[in-house]
C-alpha atoms as a PDB file:
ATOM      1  CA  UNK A   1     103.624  47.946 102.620  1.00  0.00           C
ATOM      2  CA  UNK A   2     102.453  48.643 106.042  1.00  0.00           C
ATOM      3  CA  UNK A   3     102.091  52.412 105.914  1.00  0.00           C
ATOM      4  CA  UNK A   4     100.492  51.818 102.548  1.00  0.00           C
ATOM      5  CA  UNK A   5      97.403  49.585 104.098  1.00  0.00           C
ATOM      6  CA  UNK A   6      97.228  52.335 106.890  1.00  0.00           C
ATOM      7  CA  UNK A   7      96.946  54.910 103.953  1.00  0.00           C
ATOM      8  CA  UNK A   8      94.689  52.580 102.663  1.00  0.00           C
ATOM      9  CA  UNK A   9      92.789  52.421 105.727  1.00  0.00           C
ATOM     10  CA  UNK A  10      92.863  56.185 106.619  1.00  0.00           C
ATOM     11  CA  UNK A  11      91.316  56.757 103.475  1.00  0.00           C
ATOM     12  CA  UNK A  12      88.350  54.220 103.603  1.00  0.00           C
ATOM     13  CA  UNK A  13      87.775  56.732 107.048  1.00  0.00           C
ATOM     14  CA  UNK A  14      87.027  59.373 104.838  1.00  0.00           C
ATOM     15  CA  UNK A  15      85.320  57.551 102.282  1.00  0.00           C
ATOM     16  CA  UNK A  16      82.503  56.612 104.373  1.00  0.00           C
ATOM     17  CA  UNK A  17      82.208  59.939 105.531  1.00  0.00           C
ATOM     18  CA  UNK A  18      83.728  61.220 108.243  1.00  0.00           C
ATOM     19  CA  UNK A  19      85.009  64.396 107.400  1.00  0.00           C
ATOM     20  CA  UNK A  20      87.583  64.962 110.619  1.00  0.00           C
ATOM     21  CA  UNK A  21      88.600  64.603 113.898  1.00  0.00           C
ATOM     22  CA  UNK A  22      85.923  65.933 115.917  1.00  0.00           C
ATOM     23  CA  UNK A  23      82.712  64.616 113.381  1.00  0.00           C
ATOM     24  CA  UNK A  24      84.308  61.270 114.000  1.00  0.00           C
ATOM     25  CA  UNK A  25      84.620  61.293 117.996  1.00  0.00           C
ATOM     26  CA  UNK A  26      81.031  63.219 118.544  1.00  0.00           C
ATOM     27  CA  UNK A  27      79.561  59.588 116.416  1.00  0.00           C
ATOM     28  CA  UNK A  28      81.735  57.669 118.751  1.00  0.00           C
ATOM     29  CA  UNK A  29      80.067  59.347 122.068  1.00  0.00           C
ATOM     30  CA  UNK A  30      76.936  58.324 120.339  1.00  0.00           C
ATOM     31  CA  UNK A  31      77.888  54.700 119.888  1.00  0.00           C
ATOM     32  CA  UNK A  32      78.489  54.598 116.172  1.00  0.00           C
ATOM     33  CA  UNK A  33      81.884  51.692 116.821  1.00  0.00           C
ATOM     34  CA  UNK A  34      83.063  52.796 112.934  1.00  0.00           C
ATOM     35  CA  UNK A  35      83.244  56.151 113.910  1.00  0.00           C
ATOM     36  CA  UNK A  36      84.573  55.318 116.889  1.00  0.00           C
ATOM     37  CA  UNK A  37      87.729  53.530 114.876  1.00  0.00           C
ATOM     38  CA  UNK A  38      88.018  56.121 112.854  1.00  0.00           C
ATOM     39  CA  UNK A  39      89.087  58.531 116.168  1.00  0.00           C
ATOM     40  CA  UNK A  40      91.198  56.330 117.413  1.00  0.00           C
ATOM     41  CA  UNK A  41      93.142  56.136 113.738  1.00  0.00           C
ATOM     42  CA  UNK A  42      93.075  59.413 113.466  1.00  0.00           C
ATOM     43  CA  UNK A  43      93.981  60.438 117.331  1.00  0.00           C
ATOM     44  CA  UNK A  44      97.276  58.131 116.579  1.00  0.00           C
ATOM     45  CA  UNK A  45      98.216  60.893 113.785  1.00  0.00           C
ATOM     46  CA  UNK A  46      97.380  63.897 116.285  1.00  0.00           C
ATOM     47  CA  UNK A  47      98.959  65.387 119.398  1.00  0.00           C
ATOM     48  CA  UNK A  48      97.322  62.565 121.424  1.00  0.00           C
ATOM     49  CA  UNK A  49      98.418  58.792 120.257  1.00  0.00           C
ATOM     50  CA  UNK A  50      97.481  57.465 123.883  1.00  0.00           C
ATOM     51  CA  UNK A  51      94.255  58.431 123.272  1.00  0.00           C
ATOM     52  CA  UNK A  52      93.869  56.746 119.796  1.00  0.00           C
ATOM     53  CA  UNK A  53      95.311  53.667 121.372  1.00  0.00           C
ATOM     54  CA  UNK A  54      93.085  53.272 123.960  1.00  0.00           C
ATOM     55  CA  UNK A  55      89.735  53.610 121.434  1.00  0.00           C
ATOM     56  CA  UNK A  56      91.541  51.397 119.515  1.00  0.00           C
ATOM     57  CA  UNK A  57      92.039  48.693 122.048  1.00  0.00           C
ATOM     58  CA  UNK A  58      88.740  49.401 123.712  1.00  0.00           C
ATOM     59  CA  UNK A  59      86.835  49.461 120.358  1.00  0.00           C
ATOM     60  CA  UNK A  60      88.747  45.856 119.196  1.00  0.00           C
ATOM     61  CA  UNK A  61      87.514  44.600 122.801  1.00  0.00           C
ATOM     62  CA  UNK A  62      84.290  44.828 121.514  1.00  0.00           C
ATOM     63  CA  UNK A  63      84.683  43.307 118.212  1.00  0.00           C
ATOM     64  CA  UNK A  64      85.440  45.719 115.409  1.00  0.00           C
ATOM     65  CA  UNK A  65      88.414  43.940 113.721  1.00  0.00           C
ATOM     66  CA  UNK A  66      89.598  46.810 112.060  1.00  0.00           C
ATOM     67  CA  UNK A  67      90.716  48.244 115.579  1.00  0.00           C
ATOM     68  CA  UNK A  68      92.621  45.291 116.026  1.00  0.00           C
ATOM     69  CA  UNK A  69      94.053  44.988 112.840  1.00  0.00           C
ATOM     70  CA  UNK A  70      94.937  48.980 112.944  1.00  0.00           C
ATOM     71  CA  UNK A  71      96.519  48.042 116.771  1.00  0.00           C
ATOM     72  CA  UNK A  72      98.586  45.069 115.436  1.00  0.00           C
ATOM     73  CA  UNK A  73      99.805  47.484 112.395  1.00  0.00           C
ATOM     74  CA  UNK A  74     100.961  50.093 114.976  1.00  0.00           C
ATOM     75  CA  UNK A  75     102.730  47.206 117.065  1.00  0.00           C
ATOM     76  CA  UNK A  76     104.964  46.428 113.921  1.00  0.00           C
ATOM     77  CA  UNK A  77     107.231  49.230 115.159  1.00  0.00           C
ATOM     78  CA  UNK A  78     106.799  51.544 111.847  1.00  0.00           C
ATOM     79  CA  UNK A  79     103.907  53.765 113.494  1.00  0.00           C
ATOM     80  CA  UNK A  80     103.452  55.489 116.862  1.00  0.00           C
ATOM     81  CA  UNK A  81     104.000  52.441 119.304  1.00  0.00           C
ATOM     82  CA  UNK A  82     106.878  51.238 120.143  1.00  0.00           C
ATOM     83  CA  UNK A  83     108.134  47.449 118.080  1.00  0.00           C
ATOM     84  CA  UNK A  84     106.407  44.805 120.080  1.00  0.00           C
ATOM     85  CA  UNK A  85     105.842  41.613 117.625  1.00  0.00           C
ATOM     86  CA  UNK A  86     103.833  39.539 120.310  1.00  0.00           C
ATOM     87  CA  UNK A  87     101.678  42.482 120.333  1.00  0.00           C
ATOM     88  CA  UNK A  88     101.253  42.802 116.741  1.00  0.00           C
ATOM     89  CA  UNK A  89     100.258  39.180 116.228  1.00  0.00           C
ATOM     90  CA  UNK A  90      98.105  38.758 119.057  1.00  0.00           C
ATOM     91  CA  UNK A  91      95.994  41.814 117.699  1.00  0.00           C
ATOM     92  CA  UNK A  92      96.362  40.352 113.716  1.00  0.00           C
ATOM     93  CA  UNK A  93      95.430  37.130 115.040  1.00  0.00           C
ATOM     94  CA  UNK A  94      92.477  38.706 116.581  1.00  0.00           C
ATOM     95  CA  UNK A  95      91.681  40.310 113.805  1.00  0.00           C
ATOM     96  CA  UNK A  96      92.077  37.125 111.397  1.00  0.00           C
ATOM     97  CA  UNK A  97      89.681  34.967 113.746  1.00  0.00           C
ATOM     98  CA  UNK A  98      87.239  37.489 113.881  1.00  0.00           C
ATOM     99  CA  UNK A  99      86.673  36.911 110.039  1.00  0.00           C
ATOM    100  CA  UNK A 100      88.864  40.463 109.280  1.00  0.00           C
ATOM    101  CA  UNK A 101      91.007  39.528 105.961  1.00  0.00           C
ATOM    102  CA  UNK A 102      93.811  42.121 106.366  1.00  0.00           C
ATOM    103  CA  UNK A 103      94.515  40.720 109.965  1.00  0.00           C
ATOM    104  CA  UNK A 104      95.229  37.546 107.865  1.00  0.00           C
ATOM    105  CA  UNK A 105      97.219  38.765 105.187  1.00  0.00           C
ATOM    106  CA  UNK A 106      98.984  40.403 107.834  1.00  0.00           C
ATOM    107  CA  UNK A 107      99.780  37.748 109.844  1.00  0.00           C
ATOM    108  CA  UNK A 108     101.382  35.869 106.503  1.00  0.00           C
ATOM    109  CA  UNK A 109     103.492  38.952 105.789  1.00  0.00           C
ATOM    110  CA  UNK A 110     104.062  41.027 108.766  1.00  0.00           C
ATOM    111  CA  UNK A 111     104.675  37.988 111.209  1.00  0.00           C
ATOM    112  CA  UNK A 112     105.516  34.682 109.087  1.00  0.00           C
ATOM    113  CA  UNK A 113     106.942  36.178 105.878  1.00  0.00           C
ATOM    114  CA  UNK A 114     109.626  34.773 104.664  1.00  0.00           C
ATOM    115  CA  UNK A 115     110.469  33.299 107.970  1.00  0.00           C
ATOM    116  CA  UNK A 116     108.077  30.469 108.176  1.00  0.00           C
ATOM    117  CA  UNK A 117     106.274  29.906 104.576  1.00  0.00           C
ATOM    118  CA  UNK A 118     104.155  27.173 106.118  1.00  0.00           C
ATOM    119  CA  UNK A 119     102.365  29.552 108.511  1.00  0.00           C
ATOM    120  CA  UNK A 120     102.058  32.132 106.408  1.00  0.00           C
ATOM    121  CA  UNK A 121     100.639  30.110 103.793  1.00  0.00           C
ATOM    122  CA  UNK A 122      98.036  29.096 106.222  1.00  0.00           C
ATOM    123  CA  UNK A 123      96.949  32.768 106.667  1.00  0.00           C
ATOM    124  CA  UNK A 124      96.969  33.720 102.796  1.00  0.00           C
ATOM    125  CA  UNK A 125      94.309  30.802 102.585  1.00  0.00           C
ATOM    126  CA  UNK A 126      92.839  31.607 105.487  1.00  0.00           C
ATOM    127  CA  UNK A 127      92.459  35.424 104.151  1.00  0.00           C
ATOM    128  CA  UNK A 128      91.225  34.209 100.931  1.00  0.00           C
ATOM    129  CA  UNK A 129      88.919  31.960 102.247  1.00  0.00           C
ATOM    130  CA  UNK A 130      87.317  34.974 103.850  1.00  0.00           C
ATOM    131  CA  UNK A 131      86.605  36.576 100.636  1.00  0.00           C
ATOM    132  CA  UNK A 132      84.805  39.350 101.968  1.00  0.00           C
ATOM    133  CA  UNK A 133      87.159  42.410 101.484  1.00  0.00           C
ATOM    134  CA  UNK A 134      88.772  44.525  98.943  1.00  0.00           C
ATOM    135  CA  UNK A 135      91.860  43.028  98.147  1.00  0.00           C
ATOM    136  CA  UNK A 136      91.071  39.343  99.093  1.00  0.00           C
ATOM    137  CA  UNK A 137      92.270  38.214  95.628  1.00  0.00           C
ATOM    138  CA  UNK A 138      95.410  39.122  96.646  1.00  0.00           C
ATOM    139  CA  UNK A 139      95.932  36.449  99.216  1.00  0.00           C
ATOM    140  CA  UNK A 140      94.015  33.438  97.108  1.00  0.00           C
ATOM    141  CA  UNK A 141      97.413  34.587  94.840  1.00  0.00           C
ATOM    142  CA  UNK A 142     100.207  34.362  97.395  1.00  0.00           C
ATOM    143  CA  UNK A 143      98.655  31.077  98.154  1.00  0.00           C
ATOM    144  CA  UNK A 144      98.180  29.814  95.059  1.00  0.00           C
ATOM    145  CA  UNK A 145     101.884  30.970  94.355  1.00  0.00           C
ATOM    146  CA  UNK A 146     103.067  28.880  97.408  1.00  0.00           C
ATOM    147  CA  UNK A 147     101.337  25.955  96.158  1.00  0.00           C
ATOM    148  CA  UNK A 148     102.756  26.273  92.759  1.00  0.00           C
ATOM    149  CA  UNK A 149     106.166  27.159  93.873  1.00  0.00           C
ATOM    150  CA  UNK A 150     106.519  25.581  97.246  1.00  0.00           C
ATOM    151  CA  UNK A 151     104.206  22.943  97.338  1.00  0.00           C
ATOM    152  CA  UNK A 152     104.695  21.554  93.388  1.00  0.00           C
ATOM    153  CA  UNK A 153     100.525  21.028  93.696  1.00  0.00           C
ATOM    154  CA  UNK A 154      99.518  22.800  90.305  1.00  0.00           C
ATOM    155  CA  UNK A 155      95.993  21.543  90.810  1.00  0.00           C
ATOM    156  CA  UNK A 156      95.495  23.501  94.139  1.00  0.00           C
ATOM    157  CA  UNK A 157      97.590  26.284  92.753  1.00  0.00           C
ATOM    158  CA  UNK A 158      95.093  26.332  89.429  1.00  0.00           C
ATOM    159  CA  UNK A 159      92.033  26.438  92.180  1.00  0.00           C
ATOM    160  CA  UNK A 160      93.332  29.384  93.628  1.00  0.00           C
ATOM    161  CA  UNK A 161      94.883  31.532  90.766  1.00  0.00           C
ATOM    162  CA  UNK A 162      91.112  30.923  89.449  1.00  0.00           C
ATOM    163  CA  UNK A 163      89.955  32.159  92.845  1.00  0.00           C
ATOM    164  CA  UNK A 164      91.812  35.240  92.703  1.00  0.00           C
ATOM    165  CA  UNK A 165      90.847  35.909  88.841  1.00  0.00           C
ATOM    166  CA  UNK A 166      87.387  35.846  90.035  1.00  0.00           C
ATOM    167  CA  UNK A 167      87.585  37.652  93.264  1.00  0.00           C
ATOM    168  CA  UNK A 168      89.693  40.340  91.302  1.00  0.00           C
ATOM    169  CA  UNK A 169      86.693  40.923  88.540  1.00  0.00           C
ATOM    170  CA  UNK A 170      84.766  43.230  90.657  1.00  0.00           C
ATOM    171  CA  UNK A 171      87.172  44.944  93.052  1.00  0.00           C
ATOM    172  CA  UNK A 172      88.713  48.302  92.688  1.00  0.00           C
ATOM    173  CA  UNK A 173      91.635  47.842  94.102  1.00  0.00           C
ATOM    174  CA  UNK A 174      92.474  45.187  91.361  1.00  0.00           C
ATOM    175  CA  UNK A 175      92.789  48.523  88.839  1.00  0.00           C
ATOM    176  CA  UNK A 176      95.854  49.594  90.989  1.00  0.00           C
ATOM    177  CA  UNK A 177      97.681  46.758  90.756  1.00  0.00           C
ATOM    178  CA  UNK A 178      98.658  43.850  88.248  1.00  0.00           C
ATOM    179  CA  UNK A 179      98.442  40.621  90.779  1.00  0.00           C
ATOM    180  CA  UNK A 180      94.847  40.173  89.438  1.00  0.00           C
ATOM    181  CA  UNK A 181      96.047  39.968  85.603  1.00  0.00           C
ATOM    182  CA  UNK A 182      98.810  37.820  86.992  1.00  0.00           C
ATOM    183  CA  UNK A 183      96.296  35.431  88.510  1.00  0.00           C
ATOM    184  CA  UNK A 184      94.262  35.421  85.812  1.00  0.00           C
ATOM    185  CA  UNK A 185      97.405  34.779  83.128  1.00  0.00           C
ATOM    186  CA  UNK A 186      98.428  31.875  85.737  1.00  0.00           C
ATOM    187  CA  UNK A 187      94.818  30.486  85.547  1.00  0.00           C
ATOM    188  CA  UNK A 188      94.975  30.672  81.994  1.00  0.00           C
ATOM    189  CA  UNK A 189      98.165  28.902  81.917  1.00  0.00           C
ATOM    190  CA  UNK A 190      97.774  26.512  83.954  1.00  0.00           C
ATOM    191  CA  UNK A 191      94.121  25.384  83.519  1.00  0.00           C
END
């Protein structure tokens, strides 16, 4: 899952349109703090990680989530840098608080998973509550899943599976995978 979202995220990089390595630092020198997180997830591919790290921390220093949440992804130990959990969360959790959904979402699986349900059922709400990214629906499910499963609260687990549905309507991602239909069948179901 992990090197998908950093698939995911290498991609958005060239989405917005930075073509490659050197377009993206030459931004960066001019103060452009997207382009700027783009080098840094781009140097952690190259011959020079170190330097990619050290945009990336200095660029989620001054408040572009995605640096963290690219940081905390590294930190899992499937990357570049070396394992380091406390790492990993401390960046997510940076990420999360500064209003960055995938630093939630990542918290609840990367962190919490299975481990602690209550926590990480705190950061899929959290995550959906956000809203504000591709793929939020995807969280308002997990938590509306935990509530139906965990919790035995189908009315909170309705609100959510609704949530989702709704969130799902207009976002891309929902085409590549079924969780939206499934929130939307739950809705349906359970309404």
């Amino acid at each position: 899952m992990k090197k998908l979202l950093f698939a995911l995220a290498l991609a958005a990089c060239f989405t917005f349109g930075v073509p490659n390595l050197a377009t993206a630092e030459k931004e960066c020198q001019s103060g452009n703090m997207e382009s700027c997180t783009q080098a840094g997830a781009l140097y952690l591919y190259s011959d020079n990680p170190n330097k990619g790290v050290k945009l990336l921390k200095e660029t989620c220093d001054k408040g572009d989530m995605s640096s963290c949440w690219i940081l905390g992804s590294e930190y899992i130990g499937k990357g570049i840098l070396e394992k380091d959990i406390e790492k990993a969360k401390f960046y997510f959790e940076k990420a999360c608080d500064g209003g960055y959904y995938m630093g939630c979402m990542s918290l609840a699986v990367n962190i919490y998973g299975a481990d602690d349900m209550e926590k990480a059922a705190i950061y899929y709400r959290k995550g959906c509550d956000l809203g504000n990214a591709l793929g939020s629906f995807d969280s308002c499910y997990k938590f509306a899943i935990y509530n139906q499963h965990i919790m035995n609260n189908t009315k909170k687990a309705v609100q959510y599976y609704k949530k989702a549905c709704d969130m799902g309507k207009d976002d891309p991602i929902a085409e590549i995978t079924d969780i939206w239909q499934k929130s939307c069948d739950m809705y349906e179901l359970l309404k």
